[in-house]
PDB file of N, CA and C in Angstrom:
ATOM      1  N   UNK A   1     -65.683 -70.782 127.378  1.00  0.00           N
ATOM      2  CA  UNK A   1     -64.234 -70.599 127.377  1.00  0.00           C
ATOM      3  C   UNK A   1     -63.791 -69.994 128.704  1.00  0.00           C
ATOM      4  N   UNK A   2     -62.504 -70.371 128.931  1.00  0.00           N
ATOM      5  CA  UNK A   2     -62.208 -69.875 130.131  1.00  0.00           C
ATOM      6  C   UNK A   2     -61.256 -68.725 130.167  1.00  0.00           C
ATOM      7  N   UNK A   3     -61.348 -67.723 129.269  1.00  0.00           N
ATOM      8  CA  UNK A   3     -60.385 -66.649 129.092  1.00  0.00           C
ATOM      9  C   UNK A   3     -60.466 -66.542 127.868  1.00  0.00           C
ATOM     10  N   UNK A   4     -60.339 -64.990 127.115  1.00  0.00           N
ATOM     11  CA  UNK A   4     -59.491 -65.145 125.981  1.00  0.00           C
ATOM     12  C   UNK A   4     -58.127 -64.588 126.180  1.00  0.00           C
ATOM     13  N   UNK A   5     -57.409 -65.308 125.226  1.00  0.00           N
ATOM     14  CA  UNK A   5     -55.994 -65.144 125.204  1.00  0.00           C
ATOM     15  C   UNK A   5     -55.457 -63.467 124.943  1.00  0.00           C
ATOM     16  N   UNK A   6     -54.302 -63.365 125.692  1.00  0.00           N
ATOM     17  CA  UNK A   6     -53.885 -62.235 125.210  1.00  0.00           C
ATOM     18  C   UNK A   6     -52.446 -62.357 124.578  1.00  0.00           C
ATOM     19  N   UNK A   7     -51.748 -61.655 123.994  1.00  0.00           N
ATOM     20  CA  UNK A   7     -50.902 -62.163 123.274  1.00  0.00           C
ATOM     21  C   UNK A   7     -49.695 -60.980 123.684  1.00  0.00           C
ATOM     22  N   UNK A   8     -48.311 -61.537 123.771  1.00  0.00           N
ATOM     23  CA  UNK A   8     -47.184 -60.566 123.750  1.00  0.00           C
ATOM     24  C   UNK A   8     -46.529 -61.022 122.216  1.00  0.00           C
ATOM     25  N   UNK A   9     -45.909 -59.890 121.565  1.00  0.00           N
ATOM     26  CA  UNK A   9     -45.028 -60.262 120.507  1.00  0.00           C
ATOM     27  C   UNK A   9     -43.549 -60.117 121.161  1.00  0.00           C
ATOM     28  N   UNK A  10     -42.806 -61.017 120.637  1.00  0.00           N
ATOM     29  CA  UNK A  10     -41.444 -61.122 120.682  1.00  0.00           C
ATOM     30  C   UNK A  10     -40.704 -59.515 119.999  1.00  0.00           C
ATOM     31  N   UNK A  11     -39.563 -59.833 120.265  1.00  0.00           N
ATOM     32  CA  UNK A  11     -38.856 -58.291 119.873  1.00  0.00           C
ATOM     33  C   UNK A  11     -38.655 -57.610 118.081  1.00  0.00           C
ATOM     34  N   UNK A  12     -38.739 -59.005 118.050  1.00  0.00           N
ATOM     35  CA  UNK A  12     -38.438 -59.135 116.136  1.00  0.00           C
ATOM     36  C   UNK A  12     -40.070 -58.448 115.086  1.00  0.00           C
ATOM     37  N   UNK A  13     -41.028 -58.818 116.060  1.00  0.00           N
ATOM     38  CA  UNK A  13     -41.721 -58.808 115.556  1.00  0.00           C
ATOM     39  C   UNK A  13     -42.751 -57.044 115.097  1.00  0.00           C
ATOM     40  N   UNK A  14     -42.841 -57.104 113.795  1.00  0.00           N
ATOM     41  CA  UNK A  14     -43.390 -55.360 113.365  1.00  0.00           C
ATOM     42  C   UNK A  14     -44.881 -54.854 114.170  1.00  0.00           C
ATOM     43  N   UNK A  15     -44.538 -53.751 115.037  1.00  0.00           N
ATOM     44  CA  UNK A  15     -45.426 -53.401 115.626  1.00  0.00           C
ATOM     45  C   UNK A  15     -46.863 -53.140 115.277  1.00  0.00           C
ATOM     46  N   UNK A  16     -46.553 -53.171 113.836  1.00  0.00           N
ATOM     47  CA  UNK A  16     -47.513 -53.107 112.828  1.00  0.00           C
ATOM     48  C   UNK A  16     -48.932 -53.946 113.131  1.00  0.00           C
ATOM     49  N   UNK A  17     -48.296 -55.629 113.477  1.00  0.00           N
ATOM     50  CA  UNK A  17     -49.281 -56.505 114.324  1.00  0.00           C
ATOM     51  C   UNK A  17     -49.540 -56.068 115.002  1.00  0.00           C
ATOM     52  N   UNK A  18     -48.783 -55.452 116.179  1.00  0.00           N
ATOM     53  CA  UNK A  18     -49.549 -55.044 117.812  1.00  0.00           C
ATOM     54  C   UNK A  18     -50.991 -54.307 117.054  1.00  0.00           C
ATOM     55  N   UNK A  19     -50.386 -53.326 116.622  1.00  0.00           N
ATOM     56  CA  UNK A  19     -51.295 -51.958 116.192  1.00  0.00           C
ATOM     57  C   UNK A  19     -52.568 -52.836 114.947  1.00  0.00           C
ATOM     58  N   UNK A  20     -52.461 -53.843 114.317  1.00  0.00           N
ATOM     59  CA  UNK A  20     -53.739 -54.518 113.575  1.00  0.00           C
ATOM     60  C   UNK A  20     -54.176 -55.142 115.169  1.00  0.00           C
ATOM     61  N   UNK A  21     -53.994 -55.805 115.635  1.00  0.00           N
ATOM     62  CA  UNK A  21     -54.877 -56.736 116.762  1.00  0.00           C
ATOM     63  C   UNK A  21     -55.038 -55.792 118.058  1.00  0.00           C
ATOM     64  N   UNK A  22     -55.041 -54.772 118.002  1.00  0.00           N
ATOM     65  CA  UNK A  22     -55.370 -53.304 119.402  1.00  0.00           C
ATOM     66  C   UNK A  22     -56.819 -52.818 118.579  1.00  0.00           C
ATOM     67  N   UNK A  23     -56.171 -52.652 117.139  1.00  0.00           N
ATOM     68  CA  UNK A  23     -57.578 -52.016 116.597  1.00  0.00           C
ATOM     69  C   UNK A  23     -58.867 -53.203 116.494  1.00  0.00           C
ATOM     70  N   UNK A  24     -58.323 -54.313 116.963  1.00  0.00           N
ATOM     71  CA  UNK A  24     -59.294 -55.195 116.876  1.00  0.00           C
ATOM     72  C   UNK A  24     -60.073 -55.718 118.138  1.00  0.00           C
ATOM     73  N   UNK A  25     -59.350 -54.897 119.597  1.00  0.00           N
ATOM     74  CA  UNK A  25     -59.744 -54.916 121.088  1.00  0.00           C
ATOM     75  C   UNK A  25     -58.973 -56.247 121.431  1.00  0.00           C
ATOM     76  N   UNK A  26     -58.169 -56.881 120.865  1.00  0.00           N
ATOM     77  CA  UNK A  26     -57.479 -57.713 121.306  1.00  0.00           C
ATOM     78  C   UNK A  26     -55.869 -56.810 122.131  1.00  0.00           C
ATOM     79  N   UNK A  27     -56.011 -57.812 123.052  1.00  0.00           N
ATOM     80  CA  UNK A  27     -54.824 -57.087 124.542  1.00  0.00           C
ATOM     81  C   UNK A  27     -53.860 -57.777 124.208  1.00  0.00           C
ATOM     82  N   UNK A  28     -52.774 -57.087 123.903  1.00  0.00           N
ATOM     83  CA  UNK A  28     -51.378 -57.378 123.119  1.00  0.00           C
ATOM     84  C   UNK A  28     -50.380 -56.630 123.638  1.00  0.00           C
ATOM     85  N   UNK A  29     -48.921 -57.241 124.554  1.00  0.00           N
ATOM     86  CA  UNK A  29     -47.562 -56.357 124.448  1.00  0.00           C
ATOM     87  C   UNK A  29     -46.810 -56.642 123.806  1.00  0.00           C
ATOM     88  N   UNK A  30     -45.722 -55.832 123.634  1.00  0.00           N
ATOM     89  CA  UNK A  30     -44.408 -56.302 123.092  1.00  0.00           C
ATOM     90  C   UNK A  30     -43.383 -55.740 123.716  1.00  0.00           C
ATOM     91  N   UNK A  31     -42.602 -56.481 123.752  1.00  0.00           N
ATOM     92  CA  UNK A  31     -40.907 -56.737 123.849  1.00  0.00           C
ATOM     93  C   UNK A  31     -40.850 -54.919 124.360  1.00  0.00           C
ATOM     94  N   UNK A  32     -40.643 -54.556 123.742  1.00  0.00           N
ATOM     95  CA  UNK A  32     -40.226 -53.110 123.902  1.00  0.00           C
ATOM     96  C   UNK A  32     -40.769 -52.555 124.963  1.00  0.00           C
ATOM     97  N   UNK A  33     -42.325 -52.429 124.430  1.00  0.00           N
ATOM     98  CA  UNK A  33     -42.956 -51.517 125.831  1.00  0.00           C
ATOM     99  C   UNK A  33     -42.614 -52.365 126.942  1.00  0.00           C
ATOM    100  N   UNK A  34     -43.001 -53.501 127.147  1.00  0.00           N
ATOM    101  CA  UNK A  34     -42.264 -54.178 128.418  1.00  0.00           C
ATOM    102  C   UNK A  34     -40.727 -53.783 129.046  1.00  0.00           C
ATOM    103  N   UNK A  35     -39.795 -53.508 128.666  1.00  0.00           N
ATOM    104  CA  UNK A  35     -38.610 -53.306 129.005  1.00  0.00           C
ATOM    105  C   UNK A  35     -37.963 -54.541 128.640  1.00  0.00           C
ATOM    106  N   UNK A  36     -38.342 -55.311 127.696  1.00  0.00           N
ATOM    107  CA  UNK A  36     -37.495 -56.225 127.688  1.00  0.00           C
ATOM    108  C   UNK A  36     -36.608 -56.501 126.396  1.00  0.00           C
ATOM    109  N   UNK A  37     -36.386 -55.787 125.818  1.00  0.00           N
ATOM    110  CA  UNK A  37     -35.401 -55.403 125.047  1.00  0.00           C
ATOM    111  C   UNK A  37     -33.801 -55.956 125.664  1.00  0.00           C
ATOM    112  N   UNK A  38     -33.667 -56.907 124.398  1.00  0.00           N
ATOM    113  CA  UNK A  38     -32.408 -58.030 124.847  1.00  0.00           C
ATOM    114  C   UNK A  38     -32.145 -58.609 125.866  1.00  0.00           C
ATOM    115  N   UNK A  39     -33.286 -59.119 126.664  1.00  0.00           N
ATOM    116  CA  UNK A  39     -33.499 -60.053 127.811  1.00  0.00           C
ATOM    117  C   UNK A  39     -33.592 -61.475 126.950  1.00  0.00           C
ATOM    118  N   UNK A  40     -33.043 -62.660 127.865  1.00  0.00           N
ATOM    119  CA  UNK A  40     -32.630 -63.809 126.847  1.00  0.00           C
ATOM    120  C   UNK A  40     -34.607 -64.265 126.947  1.00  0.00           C
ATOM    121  N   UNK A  41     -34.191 -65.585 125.628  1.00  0.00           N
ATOM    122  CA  UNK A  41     -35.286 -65.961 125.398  1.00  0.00           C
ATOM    123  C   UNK A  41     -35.862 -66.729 126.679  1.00  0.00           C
ATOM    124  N   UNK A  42     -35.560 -67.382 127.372  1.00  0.00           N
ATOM    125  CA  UNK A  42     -35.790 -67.885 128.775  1.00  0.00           C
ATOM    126  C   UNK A  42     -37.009 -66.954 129.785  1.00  0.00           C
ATOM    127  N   UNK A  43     -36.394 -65.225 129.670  1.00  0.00           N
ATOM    128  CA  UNK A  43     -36.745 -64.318 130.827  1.00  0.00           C
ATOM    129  C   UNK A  43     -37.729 -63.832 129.824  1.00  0.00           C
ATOM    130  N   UNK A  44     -38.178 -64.102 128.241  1.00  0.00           N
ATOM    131  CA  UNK A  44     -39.136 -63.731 127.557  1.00  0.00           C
ATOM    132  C   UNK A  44     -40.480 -64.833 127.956  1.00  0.00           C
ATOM    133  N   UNK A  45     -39.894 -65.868 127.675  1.00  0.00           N
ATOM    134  CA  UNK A  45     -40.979 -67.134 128.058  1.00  0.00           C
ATOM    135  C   UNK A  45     -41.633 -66.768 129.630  1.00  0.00           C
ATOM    136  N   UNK A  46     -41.045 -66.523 130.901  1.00  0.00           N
ATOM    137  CA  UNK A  46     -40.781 -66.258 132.249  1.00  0.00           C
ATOM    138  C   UNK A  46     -42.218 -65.084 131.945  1.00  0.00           C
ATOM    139  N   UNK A  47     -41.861 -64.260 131.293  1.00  0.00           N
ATOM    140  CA  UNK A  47     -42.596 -62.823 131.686  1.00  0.00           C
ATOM    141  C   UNK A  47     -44.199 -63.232 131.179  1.00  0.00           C
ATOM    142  N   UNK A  48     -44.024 -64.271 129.994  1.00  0.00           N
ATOM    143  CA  UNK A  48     -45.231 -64.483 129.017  1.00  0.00           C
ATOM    144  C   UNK A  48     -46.154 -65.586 130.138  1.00  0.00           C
ATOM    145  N   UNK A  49     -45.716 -66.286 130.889  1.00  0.00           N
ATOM    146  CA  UNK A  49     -46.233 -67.495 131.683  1.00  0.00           C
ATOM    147  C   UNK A  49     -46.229 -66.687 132.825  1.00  0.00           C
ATOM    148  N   UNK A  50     -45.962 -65.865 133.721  1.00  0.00           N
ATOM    149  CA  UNK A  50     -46.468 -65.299 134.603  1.00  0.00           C
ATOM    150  C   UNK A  50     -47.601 -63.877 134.302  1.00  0.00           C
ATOM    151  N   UNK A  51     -47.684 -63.738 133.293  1.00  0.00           N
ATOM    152  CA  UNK A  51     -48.622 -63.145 132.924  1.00  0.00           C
ATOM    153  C   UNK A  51     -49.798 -63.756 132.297  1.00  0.00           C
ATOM    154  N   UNK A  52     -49.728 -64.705 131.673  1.00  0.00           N
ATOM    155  CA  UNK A  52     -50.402 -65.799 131.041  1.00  0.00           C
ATOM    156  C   UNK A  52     -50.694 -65.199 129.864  1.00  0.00           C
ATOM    157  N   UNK A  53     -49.697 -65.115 129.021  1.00  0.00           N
ATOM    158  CA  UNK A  53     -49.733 -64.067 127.501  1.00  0.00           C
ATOM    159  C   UNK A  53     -49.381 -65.042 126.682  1.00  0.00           C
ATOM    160  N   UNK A  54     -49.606 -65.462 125.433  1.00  0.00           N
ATOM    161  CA  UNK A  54     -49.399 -66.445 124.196  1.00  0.00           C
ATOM    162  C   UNK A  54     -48.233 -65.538 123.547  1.00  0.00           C
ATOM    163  N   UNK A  55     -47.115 -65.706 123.432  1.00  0.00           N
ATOM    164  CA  UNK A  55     -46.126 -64.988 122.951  1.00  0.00           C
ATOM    165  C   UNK A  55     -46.054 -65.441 121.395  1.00  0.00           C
ATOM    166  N   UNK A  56     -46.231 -64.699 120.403  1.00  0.00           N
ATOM    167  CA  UNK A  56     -45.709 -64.856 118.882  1.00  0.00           C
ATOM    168  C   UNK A  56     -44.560 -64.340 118.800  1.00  0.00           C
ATOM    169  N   UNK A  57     -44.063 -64.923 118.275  1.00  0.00           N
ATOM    170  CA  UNK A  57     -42.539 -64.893 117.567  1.00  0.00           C
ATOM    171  C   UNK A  57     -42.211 -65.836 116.405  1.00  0.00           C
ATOM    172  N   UNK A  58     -41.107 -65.256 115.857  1.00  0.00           N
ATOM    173  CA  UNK A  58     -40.401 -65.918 114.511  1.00  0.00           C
ATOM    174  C   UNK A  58     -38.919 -66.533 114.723  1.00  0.00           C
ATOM    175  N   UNK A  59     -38.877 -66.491 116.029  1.00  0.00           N
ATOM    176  CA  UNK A  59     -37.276 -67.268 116.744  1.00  0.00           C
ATOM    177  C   UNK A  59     -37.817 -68.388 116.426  1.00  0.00           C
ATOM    178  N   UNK A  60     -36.934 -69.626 116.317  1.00  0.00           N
ATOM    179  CA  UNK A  60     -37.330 -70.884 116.297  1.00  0.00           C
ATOM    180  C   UNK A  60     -36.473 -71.284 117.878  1.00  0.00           C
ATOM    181  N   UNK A  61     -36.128 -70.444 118.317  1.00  0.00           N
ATOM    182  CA  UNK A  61     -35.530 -71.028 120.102  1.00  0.00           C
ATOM    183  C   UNK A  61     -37.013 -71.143 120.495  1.00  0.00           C
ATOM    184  N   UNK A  62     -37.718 -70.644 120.517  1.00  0.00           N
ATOM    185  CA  UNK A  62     -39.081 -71.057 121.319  1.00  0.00           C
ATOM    186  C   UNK A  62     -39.378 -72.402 121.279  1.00  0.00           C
ATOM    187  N   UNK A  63     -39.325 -72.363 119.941  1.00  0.00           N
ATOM    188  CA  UNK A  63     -39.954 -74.488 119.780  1.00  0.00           C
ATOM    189  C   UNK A  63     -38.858 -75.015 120.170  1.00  0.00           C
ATOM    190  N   UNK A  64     -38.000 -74.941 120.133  1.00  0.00           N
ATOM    191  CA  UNK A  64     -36.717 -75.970 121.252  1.00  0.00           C
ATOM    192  C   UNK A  64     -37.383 -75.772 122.406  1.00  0.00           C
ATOM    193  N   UNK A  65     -37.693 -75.050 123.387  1.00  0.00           N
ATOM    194  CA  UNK A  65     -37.919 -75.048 124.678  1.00  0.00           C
ATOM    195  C   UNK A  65     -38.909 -75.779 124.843  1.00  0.00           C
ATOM    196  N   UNK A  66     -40.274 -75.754 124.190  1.00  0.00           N
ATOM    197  CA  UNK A  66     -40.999 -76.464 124.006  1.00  0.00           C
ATOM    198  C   UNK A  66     -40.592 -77.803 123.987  1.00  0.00           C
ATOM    199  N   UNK A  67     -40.011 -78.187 122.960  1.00  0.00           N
ATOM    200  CA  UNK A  67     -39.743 -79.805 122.485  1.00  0.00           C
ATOM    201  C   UNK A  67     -39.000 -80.011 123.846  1.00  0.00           C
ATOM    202  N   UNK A  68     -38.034 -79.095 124.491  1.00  0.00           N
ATOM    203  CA  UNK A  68     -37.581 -79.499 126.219  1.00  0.00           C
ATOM    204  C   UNK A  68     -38.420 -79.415 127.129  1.00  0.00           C
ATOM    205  N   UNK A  69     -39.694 -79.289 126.483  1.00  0.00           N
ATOM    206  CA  UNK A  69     -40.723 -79.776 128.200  1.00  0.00           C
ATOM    207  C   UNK A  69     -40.725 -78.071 128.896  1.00  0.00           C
ATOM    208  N   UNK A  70     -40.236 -77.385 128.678  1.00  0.00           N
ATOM    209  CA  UNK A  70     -40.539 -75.967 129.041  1.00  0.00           C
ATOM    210  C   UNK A  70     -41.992 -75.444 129.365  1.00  0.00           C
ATOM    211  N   UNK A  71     -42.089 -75.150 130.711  1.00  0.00           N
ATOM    212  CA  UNK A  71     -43.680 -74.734 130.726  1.00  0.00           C
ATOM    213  C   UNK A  71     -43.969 -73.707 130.061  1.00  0.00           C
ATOM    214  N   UNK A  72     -44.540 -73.174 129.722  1.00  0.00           N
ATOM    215  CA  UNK A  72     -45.243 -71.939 129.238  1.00  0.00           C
ATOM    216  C   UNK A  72     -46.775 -71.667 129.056  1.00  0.00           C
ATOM    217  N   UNK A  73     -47.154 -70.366 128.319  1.00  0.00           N
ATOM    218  CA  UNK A  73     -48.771 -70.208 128.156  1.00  0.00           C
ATOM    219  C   UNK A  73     -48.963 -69.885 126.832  1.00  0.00           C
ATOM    220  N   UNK A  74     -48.079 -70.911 126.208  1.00  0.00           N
ATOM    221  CA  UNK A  74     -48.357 -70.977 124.508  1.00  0.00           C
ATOM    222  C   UNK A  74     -47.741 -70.040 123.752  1.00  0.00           C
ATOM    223  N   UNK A  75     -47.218 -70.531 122.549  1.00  0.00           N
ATOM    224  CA  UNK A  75     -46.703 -70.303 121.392  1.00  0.00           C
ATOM    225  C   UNK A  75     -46.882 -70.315 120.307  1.00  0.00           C
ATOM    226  N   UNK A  76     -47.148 -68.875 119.499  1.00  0.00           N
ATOM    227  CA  UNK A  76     -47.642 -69.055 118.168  1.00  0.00           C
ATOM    228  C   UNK A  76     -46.408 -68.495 117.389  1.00  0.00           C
ATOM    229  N   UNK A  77     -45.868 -69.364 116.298  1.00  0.00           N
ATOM    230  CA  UNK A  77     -44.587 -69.335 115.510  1.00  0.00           C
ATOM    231  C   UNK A  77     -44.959 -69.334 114.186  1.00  0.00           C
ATOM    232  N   UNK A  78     -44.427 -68.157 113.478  1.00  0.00           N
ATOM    233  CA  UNK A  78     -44.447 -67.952 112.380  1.00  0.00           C
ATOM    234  C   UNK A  78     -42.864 -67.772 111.870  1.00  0.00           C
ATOM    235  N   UNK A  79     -42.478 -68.666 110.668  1.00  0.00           N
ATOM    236  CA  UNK A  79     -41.013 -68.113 110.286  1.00  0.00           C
ATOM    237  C   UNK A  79     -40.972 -67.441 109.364  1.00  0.00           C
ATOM    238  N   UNK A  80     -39.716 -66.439 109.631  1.00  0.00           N
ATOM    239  CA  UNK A  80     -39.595 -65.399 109.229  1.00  0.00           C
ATOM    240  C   UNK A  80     -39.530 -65.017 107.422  1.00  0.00           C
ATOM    241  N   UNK A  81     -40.711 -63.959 107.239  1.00  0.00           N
ATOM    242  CA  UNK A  81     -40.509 -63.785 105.581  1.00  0.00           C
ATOM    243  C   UNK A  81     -41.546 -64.776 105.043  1.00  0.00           C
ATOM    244  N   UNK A  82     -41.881 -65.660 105.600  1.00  0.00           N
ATOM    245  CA  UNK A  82     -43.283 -66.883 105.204  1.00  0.00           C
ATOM    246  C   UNK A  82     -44.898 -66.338 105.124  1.00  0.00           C
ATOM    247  N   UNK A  83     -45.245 -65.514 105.529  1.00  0.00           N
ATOM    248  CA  UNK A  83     -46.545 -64.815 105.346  1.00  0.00           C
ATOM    249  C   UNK A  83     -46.294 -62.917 105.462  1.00  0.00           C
ATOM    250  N   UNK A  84     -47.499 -62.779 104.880  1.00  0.00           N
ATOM    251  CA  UNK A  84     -47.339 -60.804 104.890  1.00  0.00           C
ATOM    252  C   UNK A  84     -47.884 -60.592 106.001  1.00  0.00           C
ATOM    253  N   UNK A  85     -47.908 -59.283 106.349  1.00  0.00           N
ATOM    254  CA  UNK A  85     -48.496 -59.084 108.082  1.00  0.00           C
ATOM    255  C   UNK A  85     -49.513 -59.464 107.888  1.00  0.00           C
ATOM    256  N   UNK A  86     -50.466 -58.827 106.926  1.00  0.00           N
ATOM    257  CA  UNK A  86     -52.110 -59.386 107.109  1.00  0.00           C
ATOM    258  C   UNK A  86     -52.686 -60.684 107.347  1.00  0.00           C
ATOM    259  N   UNK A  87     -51.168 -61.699 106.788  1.00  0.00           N
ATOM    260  CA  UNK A  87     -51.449 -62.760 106.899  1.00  0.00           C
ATOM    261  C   UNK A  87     -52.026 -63.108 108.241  1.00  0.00           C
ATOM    262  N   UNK A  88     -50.352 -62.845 108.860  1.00  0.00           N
ATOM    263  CA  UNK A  88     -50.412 -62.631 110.421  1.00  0.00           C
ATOM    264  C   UNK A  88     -51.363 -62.340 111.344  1.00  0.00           C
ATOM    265  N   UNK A  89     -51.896 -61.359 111.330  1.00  0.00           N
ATOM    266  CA  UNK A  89     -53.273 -60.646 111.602  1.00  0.00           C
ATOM    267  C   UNK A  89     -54.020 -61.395 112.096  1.00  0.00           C
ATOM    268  N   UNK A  90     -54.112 -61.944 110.487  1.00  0.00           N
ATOM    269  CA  UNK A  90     -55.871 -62.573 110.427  1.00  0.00           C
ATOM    270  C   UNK A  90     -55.906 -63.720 111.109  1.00  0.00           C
ATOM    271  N   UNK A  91     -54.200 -64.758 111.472  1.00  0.00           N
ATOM    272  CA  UNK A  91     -54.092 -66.087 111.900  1.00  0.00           C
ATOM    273  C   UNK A  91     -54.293 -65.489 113.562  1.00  0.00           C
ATOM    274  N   UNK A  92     -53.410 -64.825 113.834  1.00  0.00           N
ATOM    275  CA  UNK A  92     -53.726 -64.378 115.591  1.00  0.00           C
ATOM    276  C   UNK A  92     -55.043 -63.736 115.665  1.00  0.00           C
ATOM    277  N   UNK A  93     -56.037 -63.134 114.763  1.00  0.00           N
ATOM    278  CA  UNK A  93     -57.504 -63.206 114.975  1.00  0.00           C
ATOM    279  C   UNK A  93     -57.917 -64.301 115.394  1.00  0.00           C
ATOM    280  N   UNK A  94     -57.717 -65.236 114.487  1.00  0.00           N
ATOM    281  CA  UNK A  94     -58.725 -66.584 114.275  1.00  0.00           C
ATOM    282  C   UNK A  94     -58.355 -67.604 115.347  1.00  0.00           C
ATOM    283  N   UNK A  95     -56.956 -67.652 115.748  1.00  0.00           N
ATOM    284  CA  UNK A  95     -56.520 -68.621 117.029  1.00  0.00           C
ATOM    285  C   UNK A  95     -57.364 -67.474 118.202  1.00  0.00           C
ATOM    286  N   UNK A  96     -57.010 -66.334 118.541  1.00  0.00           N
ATOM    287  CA  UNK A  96     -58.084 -65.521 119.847  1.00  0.00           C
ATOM    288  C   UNK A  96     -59.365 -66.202 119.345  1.00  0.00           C
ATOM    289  N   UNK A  97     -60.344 -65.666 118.519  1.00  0.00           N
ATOM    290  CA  UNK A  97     -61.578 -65.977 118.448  1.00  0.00           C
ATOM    291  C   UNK A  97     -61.429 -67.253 118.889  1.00  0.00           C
ATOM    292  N   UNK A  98     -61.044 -68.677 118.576  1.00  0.00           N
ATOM    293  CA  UNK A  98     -61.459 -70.336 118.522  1.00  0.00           C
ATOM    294  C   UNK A  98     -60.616 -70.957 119.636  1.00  0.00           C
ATOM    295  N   UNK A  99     -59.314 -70.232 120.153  1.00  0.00           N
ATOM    296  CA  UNK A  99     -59.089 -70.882 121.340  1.00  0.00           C
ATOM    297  C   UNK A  99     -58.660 -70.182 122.378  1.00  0.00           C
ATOM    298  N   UNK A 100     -58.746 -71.024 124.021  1.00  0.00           N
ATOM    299  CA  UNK A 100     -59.025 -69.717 125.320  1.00  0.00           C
ATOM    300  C   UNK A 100     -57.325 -70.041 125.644  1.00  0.00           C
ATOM    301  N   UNK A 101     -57.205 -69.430 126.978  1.00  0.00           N
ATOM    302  CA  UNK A 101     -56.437 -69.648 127.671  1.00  0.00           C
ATOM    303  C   UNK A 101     -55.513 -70.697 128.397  1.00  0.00           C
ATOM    304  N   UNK A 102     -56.388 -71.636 128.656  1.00  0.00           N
ATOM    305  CA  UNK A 102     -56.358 -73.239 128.909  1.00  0.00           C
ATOM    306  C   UNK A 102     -56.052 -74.022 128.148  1.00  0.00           C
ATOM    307  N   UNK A 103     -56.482 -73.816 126.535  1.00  0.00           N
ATOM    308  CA  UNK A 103     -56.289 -74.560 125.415  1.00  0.00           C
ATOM    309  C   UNK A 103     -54.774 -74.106 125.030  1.00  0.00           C
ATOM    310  N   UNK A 104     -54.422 -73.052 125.103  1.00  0.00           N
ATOM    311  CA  UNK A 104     -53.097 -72.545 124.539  1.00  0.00           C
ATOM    312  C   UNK A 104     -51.986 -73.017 125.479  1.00  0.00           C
ATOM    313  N   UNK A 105     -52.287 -72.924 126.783  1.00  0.00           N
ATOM    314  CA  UNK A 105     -50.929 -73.647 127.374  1.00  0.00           C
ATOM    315  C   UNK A 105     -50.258 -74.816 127.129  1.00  0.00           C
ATOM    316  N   UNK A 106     -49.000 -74.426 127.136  1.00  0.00           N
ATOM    317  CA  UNK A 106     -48.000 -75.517 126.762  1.00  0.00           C
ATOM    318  C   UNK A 106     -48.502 -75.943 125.494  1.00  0.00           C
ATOM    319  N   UNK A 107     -48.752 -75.055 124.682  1.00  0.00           N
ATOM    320  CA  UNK A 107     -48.890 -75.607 123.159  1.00  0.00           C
ATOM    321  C   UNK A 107     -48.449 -74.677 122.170  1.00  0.00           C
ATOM    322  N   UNK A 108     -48.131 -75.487 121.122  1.00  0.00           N
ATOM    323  CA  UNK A 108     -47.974 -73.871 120.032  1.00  0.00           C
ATOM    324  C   UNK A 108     -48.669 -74.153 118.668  1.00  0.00           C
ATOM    325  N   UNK A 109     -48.746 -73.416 118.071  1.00  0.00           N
ATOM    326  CA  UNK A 109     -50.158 -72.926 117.034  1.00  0.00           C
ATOM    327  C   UNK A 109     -48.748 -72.227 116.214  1.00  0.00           C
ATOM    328  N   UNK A 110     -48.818 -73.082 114.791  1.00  0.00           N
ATOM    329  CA  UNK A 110     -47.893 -72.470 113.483  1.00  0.00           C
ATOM    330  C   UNK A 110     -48.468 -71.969 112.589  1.00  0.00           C
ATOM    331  N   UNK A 111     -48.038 -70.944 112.159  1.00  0.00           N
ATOM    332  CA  UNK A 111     -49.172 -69.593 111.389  1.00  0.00           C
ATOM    333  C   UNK A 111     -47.729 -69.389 109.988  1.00  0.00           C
TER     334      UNK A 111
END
């Protein structure tokens, strides 16, 4: 593999995840600690692809950008209220463990 992925969460999302996938040595930001608190979804994608971070979120603006050809370094979308955190967890475990860096760009992974 050529990297493993690291992941930013979107703003919506319960820190609760950060704090399950940190205790798991997986390298994770979010929205907040970044400073990016109500920066549009555009300058979220921007920060995630120059860092090369797989951003999760429960916006469905992400997959529009996508379906517009939008570059990025991958998208994992879960909608909102559809799984419990653990669910969550265990799906952003199992996409880190089985796919790298290379594999995740410009793609998104629905959890």
């Amino acid at each position: 593999m050529s990297g493993k992925i690291r992941f930013h969460l979107d703003e919506n999302v319960s820190n609760v995840i950060a704090d399950g996938l940190r205790r798991r040595g997986i390298d994770v930001t979010t929205t907040p600690e970044q400073g990016l608190i109500s920066v549009s979804d555009e300058q979220q994608l921007a920060f995630t692809l120059a860092e090369s971070r797989v951003i999760f979120t429960q916006d469905a603006d992400f997959l529009r950008f996508h379906q517009a050809g939008v570059t990025h370094a991958g998208i994992v979308y879960c909608s909102q209220g559809s799984r419990s955190i653990g669910e969550i967890i265990r799906s952003l475990i199992l996409i880190w463990e089985w796919l790298d860096v290379e594999e995740m760009r410009g793609r998104v992974e629905f959890i």
